[in-house]
C-alpha atoms as a PDB file:
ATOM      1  CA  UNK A   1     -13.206  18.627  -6.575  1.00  0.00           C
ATOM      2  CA  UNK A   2     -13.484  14.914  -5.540  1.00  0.00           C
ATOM      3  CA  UNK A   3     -12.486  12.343  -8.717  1.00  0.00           C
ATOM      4  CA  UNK A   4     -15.017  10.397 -10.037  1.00  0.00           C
ATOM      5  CA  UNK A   5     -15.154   6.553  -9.271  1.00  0.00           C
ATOM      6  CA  UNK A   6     -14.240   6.274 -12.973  1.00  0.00           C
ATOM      7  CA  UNK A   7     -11.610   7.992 -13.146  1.00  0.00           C
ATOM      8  CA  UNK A   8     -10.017   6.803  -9.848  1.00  0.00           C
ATOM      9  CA  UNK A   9     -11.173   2.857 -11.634  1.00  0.00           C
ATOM     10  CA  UNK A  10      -9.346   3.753 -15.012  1.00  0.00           C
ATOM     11  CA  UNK A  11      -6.405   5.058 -13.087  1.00  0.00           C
ATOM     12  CA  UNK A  12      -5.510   2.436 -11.076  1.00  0.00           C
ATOM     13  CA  UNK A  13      -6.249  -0.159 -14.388  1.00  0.00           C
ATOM     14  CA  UNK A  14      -3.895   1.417 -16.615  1.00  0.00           C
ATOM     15  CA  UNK A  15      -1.103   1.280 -14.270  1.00  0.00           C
ATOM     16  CA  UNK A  16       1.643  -1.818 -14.271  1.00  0.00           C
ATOM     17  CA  UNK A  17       1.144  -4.485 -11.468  1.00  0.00           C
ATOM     18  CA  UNK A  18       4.344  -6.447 -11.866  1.00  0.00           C
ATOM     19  CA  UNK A  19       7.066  -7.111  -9.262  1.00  0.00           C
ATOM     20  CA  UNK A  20       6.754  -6.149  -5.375  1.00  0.00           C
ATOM     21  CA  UNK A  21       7.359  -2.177  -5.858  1.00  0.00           C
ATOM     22  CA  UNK A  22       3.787  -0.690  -3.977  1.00  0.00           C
ATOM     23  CA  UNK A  23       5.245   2.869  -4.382  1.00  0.00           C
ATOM     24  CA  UNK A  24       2.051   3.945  -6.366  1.00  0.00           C
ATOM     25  CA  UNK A  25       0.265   3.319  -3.526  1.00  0.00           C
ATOM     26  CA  UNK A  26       2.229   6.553  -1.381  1.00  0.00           C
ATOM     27  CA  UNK A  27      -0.696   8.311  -0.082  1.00  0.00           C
ATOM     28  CA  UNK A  28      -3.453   6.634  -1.143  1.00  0.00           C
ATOM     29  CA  UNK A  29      -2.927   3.765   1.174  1.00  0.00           C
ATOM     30  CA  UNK A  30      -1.442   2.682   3.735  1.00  0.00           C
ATOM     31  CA  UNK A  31       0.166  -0.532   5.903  1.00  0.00           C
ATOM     32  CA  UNK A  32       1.944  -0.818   9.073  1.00  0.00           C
ATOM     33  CA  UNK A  33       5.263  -2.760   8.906  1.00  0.00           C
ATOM     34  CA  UNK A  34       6.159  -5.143  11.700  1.00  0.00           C
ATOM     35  CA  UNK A  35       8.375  -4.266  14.233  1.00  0.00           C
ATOM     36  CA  UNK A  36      11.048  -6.895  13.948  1.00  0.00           C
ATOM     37  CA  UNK A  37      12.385  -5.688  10.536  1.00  0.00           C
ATOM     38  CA  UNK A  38      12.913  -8.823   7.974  1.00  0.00           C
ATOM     39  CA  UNK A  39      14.882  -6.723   5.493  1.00  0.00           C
ATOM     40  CA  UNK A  40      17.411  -5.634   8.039  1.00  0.00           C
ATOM     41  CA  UNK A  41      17.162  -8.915   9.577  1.00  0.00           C
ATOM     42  CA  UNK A  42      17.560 -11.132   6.530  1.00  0.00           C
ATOM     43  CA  UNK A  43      20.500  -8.797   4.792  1.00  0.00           C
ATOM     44  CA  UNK A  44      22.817  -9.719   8.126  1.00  0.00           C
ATOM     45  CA  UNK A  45      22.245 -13.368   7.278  1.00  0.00           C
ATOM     46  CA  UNK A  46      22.968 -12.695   3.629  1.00  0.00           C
ATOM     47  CA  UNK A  47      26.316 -10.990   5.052  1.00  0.00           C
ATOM     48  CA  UNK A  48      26.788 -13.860   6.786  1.00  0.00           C
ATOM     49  CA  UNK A  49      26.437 -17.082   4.084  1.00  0.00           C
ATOM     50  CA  UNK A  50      28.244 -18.496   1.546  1.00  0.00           C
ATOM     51  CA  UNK A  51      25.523 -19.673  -0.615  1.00  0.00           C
ATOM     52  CA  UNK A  52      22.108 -18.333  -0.609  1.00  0.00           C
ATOM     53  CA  UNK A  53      18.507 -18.777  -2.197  1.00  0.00           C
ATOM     54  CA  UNK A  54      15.974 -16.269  -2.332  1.00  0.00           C
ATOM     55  CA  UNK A  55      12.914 -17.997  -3.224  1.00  0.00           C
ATOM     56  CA  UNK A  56       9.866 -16.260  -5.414  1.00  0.00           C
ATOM     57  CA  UNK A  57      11.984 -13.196  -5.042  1.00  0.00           C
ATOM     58  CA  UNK A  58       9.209 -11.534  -7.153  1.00  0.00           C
ATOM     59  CA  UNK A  59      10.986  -8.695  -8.575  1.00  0.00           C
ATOM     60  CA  UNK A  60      13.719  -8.997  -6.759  1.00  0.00           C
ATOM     61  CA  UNK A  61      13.087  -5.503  -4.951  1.00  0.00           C
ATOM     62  CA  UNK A  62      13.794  -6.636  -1.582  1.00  0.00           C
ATOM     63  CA  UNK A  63      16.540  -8.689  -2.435  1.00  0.00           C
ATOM     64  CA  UNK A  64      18.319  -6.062  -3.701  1.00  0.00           C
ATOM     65  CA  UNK A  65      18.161  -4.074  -0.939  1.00  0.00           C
ATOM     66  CA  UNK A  66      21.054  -6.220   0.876  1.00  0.00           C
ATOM     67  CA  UNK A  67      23.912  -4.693   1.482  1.00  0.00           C
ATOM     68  CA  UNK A  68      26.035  -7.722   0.548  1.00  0.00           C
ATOM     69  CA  UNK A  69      25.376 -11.133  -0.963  1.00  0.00           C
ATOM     70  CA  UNK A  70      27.187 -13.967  -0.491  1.00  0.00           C
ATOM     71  CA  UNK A  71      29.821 -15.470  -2.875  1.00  0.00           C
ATOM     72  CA  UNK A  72      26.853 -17.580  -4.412  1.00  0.00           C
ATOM     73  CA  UNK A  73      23.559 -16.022  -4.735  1.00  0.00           C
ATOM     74  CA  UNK A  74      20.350 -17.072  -6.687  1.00  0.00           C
ATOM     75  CA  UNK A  75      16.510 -16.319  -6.250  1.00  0.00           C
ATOM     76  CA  UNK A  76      13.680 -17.919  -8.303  1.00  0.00           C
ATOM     77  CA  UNK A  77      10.407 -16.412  -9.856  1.00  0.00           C
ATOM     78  CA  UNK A  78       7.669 -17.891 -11.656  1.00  0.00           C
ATOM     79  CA  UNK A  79       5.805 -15.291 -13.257  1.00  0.00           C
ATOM     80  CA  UNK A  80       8.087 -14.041 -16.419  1.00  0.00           C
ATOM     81  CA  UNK A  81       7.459 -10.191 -16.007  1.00  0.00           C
ATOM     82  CA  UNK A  82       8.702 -10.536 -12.476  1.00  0.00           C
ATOM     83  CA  UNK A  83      11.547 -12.666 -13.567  1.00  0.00           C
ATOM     84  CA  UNK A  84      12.676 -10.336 -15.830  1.00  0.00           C
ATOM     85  CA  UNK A  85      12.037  -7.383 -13.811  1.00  0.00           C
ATOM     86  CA  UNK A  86      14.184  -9.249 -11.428  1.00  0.00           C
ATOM     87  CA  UNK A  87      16.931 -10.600 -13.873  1.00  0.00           C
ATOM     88  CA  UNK A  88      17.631  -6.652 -14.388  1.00  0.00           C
ATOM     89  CA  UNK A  89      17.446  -5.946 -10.843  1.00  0.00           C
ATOM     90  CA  UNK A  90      19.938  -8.520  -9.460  1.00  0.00           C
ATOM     91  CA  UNK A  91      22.626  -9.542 -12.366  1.00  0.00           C
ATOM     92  CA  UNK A  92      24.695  -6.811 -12.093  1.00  0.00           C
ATOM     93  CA  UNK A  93      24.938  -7.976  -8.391  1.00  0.00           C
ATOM     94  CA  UNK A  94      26.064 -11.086  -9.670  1.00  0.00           C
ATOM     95  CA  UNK A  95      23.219 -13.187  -8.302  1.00  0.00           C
ATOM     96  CA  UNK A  96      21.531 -15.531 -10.859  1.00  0.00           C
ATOM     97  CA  UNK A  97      17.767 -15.392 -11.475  1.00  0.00           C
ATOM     98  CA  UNK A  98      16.052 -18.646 -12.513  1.00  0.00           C
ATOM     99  CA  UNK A  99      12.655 -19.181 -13.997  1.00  0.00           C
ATOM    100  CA  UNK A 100      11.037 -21.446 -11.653  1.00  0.00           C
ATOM    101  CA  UNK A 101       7.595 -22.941 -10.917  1.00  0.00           C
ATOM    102  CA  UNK A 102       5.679 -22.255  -7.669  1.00  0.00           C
ATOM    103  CA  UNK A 103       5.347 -25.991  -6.875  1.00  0.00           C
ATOM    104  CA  UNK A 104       8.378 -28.731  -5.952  1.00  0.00           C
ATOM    105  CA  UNK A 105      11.017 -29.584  -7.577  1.00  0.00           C
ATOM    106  CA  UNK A 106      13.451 -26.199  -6.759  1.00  0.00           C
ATOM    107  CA  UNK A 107      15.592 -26.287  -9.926  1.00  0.00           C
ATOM    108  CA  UNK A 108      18.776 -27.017  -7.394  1.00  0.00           C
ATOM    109  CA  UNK A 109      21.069 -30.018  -6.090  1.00  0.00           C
ATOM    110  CA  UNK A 110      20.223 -31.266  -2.395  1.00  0.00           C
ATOM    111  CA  UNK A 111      22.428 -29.199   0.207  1.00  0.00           C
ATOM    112  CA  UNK A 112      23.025 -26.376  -2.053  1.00  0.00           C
ATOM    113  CA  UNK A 113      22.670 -23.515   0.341  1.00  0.00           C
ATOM    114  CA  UNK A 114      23.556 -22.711   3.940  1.00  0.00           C
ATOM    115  CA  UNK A 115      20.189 -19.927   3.625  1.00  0.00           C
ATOM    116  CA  UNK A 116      16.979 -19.824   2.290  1.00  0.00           C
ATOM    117  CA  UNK A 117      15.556 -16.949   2.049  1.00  0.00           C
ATOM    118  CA  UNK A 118      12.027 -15.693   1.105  1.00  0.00           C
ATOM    119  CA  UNK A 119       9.427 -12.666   1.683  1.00  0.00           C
ATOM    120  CA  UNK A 120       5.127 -13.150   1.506  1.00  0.00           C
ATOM    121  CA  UNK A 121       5.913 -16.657  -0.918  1.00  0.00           C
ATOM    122  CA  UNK A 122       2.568 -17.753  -2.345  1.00  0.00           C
ATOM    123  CA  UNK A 123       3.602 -21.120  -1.212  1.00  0.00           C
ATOM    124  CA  UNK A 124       5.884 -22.869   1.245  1.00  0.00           C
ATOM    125  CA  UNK A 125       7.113 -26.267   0.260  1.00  0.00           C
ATOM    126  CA  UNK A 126       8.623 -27.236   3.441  1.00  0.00           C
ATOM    127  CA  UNK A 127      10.304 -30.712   2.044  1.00  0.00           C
ATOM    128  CA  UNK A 128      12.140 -28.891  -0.989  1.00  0.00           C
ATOM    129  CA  UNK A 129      13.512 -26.410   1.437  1.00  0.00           C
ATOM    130  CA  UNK A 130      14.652 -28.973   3.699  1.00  0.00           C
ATOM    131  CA  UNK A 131      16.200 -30.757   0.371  1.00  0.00           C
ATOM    132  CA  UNK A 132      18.163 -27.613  -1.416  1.00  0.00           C
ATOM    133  CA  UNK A 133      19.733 -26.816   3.049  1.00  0.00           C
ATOM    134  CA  UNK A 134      23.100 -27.758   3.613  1.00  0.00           C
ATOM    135  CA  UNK A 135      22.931 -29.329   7.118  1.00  0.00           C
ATOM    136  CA  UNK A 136      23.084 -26.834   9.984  1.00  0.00           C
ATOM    137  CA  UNK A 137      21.463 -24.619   7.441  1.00  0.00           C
ATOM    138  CA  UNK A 138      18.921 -21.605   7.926  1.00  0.00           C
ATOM    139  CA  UNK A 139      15.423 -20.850   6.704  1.00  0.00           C
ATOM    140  CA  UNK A 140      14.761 -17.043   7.181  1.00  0.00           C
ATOM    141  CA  UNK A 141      11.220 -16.329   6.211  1.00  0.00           C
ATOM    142  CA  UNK A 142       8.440 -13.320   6.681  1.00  0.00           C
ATOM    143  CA  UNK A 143       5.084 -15.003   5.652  1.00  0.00           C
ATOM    144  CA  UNK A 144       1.815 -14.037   5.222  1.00  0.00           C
ATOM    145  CA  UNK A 145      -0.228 -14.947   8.216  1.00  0.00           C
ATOM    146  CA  UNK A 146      -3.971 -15.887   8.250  1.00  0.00           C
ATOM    147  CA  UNK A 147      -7.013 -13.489   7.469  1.00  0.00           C
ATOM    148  CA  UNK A 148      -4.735 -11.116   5.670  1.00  0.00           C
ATOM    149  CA  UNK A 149      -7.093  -8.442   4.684  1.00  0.00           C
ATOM    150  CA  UNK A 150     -10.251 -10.476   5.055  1.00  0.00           C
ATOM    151  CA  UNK A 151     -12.189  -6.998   5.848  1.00  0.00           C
ATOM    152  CA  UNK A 152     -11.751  -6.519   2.117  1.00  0.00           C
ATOM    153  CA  UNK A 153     -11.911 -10.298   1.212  1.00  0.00           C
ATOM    154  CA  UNK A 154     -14.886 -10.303   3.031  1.00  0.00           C
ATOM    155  CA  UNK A 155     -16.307  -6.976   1.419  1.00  0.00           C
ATOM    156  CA  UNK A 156     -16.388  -8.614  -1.764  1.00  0.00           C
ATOM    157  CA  UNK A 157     -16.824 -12.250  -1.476  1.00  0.00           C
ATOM    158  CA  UNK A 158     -18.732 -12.587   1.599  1.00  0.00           C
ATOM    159  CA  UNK A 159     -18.460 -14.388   4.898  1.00  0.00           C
ATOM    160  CA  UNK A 160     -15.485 -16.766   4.768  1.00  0.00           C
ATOM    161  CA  UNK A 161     -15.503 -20.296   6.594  1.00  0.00           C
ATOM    162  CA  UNK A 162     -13.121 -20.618   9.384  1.00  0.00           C
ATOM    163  CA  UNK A 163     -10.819 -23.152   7.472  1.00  0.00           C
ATOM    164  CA  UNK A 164     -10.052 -20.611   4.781  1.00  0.00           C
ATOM    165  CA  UNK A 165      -9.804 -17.685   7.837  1.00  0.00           C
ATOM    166  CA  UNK A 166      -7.128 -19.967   9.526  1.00  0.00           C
ATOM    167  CA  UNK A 167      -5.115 -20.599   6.085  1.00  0.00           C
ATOM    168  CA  UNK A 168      -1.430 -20.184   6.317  1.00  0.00           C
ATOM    169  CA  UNK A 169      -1.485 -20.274  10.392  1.00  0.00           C
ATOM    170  CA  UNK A 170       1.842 -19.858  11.719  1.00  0.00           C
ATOM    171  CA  UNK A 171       1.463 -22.949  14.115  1.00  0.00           C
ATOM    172  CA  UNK A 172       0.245 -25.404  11.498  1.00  0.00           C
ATOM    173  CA  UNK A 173       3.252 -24.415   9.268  1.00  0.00           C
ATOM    174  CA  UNK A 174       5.484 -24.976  12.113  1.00  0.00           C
ATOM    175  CA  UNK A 175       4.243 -28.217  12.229  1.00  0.00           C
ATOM    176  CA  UNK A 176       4.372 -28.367   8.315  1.00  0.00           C
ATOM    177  CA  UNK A 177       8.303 -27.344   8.844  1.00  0.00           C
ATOM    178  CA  UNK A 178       8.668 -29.928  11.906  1.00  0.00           C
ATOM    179  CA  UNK A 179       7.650 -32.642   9.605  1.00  0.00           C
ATOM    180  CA  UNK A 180      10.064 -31.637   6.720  1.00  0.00           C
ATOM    181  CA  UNK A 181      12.576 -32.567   9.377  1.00  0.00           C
ATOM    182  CA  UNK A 182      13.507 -28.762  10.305  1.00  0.00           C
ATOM    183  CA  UNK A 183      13.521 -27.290  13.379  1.00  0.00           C
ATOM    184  CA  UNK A 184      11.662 -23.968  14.184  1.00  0.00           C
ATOM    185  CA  UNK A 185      13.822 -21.766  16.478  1.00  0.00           C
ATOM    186  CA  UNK A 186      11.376 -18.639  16.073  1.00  0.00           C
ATOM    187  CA  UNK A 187       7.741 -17.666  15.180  1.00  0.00           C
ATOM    188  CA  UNK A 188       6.925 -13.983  15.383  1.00  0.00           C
ATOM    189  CA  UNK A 189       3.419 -12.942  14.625  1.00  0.00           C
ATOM    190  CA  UNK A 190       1.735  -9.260  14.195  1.00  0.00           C
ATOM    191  CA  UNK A 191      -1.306  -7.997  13.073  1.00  0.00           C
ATOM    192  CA  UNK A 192      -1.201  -4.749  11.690  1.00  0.00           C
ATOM    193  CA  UNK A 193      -3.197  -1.870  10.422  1.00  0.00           C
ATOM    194  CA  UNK A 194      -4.014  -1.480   6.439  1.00  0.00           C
ATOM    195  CA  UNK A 195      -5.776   1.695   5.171  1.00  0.00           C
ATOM    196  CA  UNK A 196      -7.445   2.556   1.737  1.00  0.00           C
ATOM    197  CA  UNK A 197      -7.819   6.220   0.853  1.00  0.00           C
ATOM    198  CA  UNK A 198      -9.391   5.903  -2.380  1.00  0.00           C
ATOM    199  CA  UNK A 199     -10.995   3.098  -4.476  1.00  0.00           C
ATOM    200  CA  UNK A 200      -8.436   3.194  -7.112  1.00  0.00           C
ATOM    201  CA  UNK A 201      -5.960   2.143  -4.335  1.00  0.00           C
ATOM    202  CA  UNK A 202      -8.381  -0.938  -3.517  1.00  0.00           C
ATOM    203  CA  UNK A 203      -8.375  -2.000  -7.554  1.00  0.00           C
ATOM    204  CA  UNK A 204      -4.709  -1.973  -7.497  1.00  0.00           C
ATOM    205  CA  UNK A 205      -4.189  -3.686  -4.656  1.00  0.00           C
ATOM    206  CA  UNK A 206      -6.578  -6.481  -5.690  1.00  0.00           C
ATOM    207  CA  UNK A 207      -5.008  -6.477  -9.197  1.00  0.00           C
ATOM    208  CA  UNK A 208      -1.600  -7.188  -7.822  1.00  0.00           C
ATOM    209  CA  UNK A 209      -2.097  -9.327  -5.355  1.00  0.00           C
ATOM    210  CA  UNK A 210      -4.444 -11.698  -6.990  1.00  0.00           C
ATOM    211  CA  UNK A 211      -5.021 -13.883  -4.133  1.00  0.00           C
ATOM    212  CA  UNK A 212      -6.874 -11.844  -2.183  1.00  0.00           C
ATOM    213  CA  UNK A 213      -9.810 -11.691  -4.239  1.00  0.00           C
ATOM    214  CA  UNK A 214      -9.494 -14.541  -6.567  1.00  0.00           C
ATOM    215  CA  UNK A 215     -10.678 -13.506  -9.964  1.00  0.00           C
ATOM    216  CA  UNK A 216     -11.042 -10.088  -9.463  1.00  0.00           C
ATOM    217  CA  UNK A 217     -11.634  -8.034 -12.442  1.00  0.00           C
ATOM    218  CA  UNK A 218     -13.034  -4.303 -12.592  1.00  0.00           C
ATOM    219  CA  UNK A 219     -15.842  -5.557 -14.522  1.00  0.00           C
ATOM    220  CA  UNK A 220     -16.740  -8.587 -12.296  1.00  0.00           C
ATOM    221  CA  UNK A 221     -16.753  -6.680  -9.192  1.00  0.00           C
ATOM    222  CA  UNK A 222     -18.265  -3.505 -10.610  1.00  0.00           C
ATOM    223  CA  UNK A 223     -21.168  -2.907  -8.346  1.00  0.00           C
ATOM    224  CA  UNK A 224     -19.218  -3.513  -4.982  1.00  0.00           C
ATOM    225  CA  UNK A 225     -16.489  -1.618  -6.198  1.00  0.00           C
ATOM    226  CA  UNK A 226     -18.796   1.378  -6.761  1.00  0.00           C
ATOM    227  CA  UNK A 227     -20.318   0.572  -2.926  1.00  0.00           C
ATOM    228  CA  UNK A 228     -16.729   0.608  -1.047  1.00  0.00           C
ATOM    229  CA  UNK A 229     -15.873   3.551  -3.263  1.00  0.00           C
ATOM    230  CA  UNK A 230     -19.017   5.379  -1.337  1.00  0.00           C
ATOM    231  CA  UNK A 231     -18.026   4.035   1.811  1.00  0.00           C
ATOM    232  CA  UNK A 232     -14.634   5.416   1.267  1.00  0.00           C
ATOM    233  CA  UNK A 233     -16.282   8.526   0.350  1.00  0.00           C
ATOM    234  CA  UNK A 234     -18.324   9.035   3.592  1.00  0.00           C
ATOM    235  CA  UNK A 235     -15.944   7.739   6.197  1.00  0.00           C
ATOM    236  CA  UNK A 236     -12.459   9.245   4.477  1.00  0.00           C
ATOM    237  CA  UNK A 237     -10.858   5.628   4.531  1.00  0.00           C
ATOM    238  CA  UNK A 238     -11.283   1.666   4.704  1.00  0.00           C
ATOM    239  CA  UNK A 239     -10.009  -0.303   7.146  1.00  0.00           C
ATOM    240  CA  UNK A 240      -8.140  -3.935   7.428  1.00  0.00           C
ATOM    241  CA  UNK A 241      -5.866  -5.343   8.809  1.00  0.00           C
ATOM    242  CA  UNK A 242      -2.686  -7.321   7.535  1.00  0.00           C
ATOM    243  CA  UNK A 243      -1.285 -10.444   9.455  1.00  0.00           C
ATOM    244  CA  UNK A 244       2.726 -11.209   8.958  1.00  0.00           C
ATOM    245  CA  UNK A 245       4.466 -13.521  11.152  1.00  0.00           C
ATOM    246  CA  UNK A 246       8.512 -14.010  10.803  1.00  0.00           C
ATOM    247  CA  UNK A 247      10.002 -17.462  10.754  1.00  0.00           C
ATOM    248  CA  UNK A 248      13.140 -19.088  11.234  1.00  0.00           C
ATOM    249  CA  UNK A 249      13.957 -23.150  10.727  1.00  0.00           C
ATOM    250  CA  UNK A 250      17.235 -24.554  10.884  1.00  0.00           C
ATOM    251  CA  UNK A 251      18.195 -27.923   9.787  1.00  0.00           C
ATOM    252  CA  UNK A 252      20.780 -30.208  11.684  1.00  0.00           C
ATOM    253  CA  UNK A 253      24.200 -30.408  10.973  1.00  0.00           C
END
C-alpha cells in the first residue's frame, strides 16, 4: 500500500538534518557522483602536507574519511550542531575544529597552511584563502556549480533569471581566484543526474540544504509539495540535475 503524503511529510520532518551524512536518503533518492573523485583526490594531498585547512568542513564526514592528515590539521564550521558533530568526528584524529563564521576573517595567521581544502562551501572567499596559503601553496576544492537542482528550485519558486541560473559559474570564480592573486591550474565541470523517489526525500533534501529553496518550510510550501508528491506518484520519480565542478589554485612561491 502506497504511504500517504503525510506520512512520507512527517517522516522526513522528524528526522535530524545536521552535518553532510545523506545516508537517509539510500533508496529514496538518488545522485550521480563525478567521475574525478575529490575524496580520493583530496586525501593524497592531505598525505602529502604539513599543515592543512579544511574549510566549512560541515560535519566533518568527508574529512574524516582521509586516510592520513598531516602533522597540523584544522577545519572550520559555522553552524554549532555541525561543529560539534564535527569536533567528535575529528579530535580523536588530532585535528582541531574551530567555530568560525562563513564570511572573512579565517580565524588563522597569513601563510598558515601549504593546503586548503574544502567540499560544496556555501561561500568562497578567494582573498582569505590566498591570505591563510603559505606561498607555493594549494587550494583543492569541489564546488557547487551553477543551476544545481534548479528543476526543483524552479518547481517551487518559479522561473529563475539568468543571473541567479549562472551563480557560482566556474569561470567567473576563476576569475574571482585570479584576482585574489592565485593561479588556477584546473577546472573540472560535470553535470549529473539527481533522482527523487518519494516526496519525503524532496522535504529532506530542501530542509538540509537550505539554499536551494530559501525559506522552505513544510507549511509554506504545502500545496506544491502535495503537487510534486502526485507527480512523483504518476511518473515513479523526479528528475534534476546536480552541477559540481573540481578546482585547484596554487599560489606562488
Amino acid at each position: 500500500m502506497a504511504r500517504t503524503f503525510d506520512d512520507l511529510v512527517a517522516e522526513a520532518g522528524s528526522v535530524s538534518v545536521e552535518g553532510w551524512d545523506f545516508s537517509w536518503l539510500d533508496g529514496r533518492a538518488t545522485e550521480e557522483r563525478p567521475s574525478w573523485g575529490y575524496q580520493r583526490l583530496m586525501s593524497e594531498r592531505l598525505a602529502r602536507a604539513s599543515a592543512a585547512l579544511d574549510v566549512q568542513t560541515g560535519g566533518g564526514e568527508v574529512l574524516a574519511e582521509a586516510t592520513r592528515f598531516p602533522p597540523a590539521m584544522a577545519a572550520t564550521e559555522s553552524w554549532p550542531p555541525n561543529a560539534a558533530k564535527a569536533t567528535r568526528l575529528l579530535h580523536p584524529r588530532g585535528a582541531v575544529v574551530v567555530a568560525s563564521p562563513d564570511e572573512p576573517p579565517l580565524p588563522f595567521a597569513d601563510a598558515a597552511f601549504d593546503l586548503v581544502t574544502s567540499r560544496h562551501p556555501a561561500s568562497v572567499w578567494w582573498d582569505e584563502i590566498a591570505r591563510v596559503l603559505a606561498p607555493g601553496g594549494t587550494y583543492f576544492a569541489q564546488h557547487v556549480g551553477p543551476a544545481t537542482a534548479f528543476e526543483l528550485v524552479e518547481f517551487f519558486l518559479g522561473p529563475q533569471p539568468e543571473e541567479i541560473r549562472r551563480r557560482r559559474h566556474p569561470d567567473d570564480e576563476t576569475r574571482e581566484a585570479e584576482a585574489a592573486g592565485l593561479q588556477v591550474v584546473d577546472v573540472r565541470s560535470e553535470r549529473l543526474r539527481m533522482e527523487f523517489f518519494d516526496i519525503g526525500a524532496v522535504v529532506y533534501f530542501l530542509s538540509k540544504v537550505v539554499w536551494t529553496v530559501p525559506g522552505f518550510t513544510v507549511e509554506a510550501y504545502r500545496d506544491r509539495l502535495r503537487d510534486l508528491h502526485e507527480r512523483i506518484r504518476e511518473d515513479g520519480t523526479f528528475v534534476a540535475h546536480s552541477s559540481r565542478f573540481l578546482i585547484e589554485a596554487r599560489k606562488s612561491g
